[in-house]
N, C-alpha and C. Protein backbone atom coordinates (compact mmCIF):
# COMPACT_ATOMS: atom_id res chain seq x y z
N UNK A 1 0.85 -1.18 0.00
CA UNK A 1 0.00 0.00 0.00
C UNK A 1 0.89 1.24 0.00
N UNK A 2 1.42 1.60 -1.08
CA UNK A 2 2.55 3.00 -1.49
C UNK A 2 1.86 4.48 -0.79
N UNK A 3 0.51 4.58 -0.24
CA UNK A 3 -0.47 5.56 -0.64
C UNK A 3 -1.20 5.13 0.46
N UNK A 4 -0.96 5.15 2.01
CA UNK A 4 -2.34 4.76 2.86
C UNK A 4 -3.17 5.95 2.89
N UNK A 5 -4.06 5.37 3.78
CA UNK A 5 -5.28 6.22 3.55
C UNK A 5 -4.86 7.52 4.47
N UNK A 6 -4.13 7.41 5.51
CA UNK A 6 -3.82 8.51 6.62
C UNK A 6 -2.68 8.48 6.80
N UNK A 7 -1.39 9.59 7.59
CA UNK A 7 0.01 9.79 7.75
C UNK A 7 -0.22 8.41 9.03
N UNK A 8 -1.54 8.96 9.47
CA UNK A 8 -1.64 7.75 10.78
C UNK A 8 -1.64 6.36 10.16
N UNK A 9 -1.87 5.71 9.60
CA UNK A 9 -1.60 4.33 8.44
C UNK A 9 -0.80 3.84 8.54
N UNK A 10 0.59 5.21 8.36
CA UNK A 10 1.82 4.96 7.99
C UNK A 10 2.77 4.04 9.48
N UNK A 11 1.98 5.08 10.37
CA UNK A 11 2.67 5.37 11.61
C UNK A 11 2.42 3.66 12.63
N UNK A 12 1.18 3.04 11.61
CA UNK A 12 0.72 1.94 12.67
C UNK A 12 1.42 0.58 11.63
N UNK A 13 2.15 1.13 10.62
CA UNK A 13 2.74 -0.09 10.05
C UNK A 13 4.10 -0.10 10.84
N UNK A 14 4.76 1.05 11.23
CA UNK A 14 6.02 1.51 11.75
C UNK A 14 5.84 0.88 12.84
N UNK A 15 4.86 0.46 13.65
CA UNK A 15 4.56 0.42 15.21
C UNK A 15 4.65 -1.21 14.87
N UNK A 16 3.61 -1.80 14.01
CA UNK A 16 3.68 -3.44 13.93
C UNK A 16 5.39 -3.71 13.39
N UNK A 17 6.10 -2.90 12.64
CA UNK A 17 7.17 -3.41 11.97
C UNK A 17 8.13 -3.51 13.41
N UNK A 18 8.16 -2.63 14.60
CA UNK A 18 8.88 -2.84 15.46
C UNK A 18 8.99 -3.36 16.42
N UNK A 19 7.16 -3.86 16.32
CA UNK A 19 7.02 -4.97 17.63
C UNK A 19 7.34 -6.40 17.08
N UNK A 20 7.18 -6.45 15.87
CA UNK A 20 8.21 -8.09 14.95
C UNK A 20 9.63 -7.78 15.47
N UNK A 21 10.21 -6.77 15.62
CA UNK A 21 11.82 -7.04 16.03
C UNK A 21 12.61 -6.43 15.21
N UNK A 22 11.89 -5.87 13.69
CA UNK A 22 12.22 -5.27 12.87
C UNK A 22 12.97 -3.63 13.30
N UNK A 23 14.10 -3.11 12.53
CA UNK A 23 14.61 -2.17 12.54
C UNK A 23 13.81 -1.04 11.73
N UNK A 24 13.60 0.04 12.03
CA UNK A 24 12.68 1.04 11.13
C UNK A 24 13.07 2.48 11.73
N UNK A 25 13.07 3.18 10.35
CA UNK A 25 13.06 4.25 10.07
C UNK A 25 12.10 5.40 9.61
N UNK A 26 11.67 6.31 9.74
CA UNK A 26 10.74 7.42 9.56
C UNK A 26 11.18 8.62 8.79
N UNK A 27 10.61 8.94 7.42
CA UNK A 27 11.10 9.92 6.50
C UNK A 27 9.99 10.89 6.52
N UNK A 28 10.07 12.34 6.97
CA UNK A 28 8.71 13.13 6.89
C UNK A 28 9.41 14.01 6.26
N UNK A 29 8.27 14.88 5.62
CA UNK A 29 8.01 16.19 4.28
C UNK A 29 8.57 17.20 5.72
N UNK A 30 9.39 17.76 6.13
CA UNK A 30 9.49 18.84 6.63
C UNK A 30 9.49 20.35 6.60
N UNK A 31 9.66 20.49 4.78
CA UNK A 31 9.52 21.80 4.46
C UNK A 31 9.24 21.76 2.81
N UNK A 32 8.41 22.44 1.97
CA UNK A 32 8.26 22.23 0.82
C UNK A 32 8.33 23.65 0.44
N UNK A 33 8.74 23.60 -0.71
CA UNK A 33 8.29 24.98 -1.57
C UNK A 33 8.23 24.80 -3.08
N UNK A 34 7.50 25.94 -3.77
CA UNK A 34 6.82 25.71 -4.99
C UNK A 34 5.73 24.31 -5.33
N UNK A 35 5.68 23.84 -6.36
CA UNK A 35 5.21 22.71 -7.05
C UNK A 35 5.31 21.52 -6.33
N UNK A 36 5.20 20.86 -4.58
CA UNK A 36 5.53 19.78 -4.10
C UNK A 36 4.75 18.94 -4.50
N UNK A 37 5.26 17.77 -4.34
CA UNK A 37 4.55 16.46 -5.17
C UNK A 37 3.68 15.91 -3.40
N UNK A 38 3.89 16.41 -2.40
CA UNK A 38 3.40 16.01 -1.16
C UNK A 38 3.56 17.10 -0.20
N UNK A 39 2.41 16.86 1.03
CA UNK A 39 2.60 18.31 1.98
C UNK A 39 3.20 18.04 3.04
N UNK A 40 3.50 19.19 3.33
CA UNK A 40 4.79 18.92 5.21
C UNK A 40 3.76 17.66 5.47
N UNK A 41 4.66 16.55 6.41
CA UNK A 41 4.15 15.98 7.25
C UNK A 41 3.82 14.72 6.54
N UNK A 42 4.07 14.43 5.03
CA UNK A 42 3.87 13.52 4.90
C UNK A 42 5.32 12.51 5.33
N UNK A 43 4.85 11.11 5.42
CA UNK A 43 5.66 10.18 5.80
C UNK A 43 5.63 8.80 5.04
N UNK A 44 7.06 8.16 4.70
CA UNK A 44 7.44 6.93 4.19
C UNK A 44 7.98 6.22 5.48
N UNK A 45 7.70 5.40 5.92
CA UNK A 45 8.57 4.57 6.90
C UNK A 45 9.12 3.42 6.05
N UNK A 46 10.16 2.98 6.70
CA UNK A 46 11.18 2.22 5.71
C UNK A 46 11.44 0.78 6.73
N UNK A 47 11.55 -0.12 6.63
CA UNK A 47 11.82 -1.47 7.51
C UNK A 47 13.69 -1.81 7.03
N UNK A 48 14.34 -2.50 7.62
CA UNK A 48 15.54 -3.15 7.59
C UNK A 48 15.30 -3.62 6.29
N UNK A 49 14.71 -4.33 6.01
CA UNK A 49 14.91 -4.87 5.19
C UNK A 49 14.49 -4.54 3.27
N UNK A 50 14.30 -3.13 3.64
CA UNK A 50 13.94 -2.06 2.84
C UNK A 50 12.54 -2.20 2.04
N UNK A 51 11.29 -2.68 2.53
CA UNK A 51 10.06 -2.72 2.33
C UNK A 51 9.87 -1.13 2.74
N UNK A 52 8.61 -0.74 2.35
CA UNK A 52 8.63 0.79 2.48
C UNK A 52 7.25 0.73 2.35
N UNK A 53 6.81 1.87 3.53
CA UNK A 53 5.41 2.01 3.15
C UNK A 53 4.90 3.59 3.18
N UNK A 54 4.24 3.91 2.59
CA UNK A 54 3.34 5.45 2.92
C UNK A 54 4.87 6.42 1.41
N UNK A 55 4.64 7.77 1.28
CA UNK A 55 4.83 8.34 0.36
C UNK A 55 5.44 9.86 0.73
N UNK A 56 6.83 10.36 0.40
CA UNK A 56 6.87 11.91 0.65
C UNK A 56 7.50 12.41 -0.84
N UNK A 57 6.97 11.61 -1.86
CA UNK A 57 7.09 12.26 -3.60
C UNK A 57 6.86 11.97 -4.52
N UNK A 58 5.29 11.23 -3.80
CA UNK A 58 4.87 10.02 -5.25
C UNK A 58 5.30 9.73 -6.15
N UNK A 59 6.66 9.14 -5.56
CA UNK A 59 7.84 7.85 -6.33
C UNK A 59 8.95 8.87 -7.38
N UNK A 60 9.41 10.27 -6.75
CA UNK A 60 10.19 10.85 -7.38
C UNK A 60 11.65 10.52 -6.72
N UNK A 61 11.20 10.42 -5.40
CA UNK A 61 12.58 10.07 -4.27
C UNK A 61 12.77 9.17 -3.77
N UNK A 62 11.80 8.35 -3.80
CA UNK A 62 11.58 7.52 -2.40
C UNK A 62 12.97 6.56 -2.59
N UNK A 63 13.41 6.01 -3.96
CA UNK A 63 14.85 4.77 -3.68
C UNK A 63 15.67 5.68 -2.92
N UNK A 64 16.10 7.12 -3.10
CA UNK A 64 16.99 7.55 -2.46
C UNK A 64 16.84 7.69 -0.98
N UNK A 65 15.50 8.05 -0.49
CA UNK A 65 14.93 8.29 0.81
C UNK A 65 15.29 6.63 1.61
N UNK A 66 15.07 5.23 0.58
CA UNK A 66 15.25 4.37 1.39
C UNK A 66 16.41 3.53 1.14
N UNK A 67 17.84 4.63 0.48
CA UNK A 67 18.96 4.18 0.80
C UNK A 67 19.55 4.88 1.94
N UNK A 68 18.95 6.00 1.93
CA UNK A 68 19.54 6.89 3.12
C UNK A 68 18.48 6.84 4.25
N UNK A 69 17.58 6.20 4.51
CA UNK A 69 17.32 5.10 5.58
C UNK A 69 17.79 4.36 6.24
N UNK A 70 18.36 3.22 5.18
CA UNK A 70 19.02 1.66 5.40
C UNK A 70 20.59 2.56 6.54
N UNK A 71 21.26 4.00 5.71
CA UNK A 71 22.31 4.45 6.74
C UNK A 71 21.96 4.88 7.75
N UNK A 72 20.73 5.37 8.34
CA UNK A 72 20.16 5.82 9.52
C UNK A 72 19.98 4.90 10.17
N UNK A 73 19.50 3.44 9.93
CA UNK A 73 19.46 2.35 11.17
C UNK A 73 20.70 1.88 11.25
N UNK A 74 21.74 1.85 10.14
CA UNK A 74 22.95 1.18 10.68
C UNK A 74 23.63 2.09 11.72
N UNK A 75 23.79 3.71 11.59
CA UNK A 75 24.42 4.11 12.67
C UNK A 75 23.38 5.05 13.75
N UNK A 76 22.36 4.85 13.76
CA UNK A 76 21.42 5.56 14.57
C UNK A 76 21.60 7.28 14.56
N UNK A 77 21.85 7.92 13.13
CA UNK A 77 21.66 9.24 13.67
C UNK A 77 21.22 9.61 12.00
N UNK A 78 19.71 11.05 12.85
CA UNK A 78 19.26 11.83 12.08
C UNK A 78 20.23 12.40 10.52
N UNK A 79 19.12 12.17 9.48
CA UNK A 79 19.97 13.05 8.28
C UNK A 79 18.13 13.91 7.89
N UNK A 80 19.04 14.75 6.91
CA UNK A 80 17.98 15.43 5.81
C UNK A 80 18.58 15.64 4.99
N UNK A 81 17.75 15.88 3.63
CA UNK A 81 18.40 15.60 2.47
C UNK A 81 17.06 16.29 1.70
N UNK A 82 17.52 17.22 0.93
CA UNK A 82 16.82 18.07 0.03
C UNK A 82 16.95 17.85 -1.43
N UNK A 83 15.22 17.67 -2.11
CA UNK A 83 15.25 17.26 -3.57
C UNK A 83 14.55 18.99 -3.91
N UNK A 84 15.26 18.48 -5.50
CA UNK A 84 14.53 19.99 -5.98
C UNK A 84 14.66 19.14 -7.81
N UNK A 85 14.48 20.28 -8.86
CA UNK A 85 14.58 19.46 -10.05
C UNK A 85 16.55 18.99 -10.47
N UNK A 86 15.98 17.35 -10.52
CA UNK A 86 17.39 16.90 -10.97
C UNK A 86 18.47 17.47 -11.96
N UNK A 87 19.36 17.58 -11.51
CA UNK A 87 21.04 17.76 -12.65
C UNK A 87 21.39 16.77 -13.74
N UNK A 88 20.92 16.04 -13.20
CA UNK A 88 21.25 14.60 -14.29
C UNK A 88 19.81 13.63 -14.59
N UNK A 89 19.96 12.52 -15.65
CA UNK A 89 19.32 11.89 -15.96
C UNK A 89 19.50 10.60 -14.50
N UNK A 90 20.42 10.43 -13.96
CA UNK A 90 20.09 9.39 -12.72
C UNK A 90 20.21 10.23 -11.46
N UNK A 91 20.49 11.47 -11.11
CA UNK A 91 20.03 11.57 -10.13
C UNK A 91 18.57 12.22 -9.61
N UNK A 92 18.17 11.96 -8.56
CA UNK A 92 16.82 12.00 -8.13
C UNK A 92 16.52 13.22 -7.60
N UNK A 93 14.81 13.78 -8.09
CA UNK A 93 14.77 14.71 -8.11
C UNK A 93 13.14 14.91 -8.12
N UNK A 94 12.97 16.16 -8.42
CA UNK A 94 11.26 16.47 -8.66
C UNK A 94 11.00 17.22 -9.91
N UNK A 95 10.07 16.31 -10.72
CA UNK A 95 9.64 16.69 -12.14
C UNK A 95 8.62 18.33 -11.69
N UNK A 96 8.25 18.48 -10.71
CA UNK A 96 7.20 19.01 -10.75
C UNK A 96 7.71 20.79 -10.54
N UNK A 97 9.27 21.06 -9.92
CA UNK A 97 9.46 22.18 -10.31
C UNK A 97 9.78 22.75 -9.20
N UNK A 98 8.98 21.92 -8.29
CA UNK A 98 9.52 22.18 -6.67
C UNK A 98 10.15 21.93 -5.73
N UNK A 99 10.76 21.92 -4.63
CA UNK A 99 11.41 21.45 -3.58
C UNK A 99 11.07 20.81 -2.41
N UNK A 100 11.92 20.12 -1.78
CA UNK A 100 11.22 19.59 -0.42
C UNK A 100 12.24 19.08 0.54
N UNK A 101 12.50 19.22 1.42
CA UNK A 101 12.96 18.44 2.75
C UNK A 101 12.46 17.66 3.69
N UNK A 102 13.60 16.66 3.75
CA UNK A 102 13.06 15.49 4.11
C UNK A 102 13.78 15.29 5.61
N UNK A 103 13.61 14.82 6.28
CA UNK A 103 13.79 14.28 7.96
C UNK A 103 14.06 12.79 8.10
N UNK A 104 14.75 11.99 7.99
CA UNK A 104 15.11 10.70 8.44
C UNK A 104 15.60 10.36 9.73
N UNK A 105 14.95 9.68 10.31
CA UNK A 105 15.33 9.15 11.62
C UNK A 105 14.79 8.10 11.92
N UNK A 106 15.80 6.95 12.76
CA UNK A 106 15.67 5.86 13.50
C UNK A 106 14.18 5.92 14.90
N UNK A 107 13.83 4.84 14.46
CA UNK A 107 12.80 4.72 15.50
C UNK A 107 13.46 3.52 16.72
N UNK A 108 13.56 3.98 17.38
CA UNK A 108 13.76 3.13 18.80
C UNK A 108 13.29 2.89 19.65
């Protein structure tokens, strides 16, 4: 489910993924400007094993959001990481013209 119905959705897959034993991470929209593909506050949570659920760029960022995840549970500390329109044909970016910041952090 790429797209739950609520940020709260997101938040109760994050909660079952950590009572399995699973390692997880939390990516929220923290600041947008112009053309965002999603609003503050949206959230992707990411599992160890890089399953991913919920959305912060309807699929403009998210591989990058859940490689720089997978480094937030290995060493337990906060990143952010800002998309705007890409420089290149592989790096990741937003078609739509706008910007956004993102929040990654370990859930413990």
């Amino acid at each position: 489910m790429p797209f739950p119905a609520t940020e709260t959705d997101v938040l109760a897959v994050a909660a079952d993924w950590l009572a399995r034993g699973h390692g997880v991470a939390l990516a929220t929209v923290v600041k947008t400007s112009g053309s965002a593909p999603r609003q503050g506050g949206s959230h992707i949570v990411v599992r160890d094993d890089g399953a991913f659920e919920g959305s912060v760029s309807a699929g403009c960022v998210e591989n990058a959001i859940i490689e720089l995840a997978q480094e937030v549970m290995r060493d337990g500390r906060n990143r952010t990481a800002s998309f705007g329109i890409s420089d290149g044909v592989l790096a990741p970016g937003l078609l739509c013209g706008g910007e956004i910041e993102i929040l990654v952090e370990p859930i413990l």
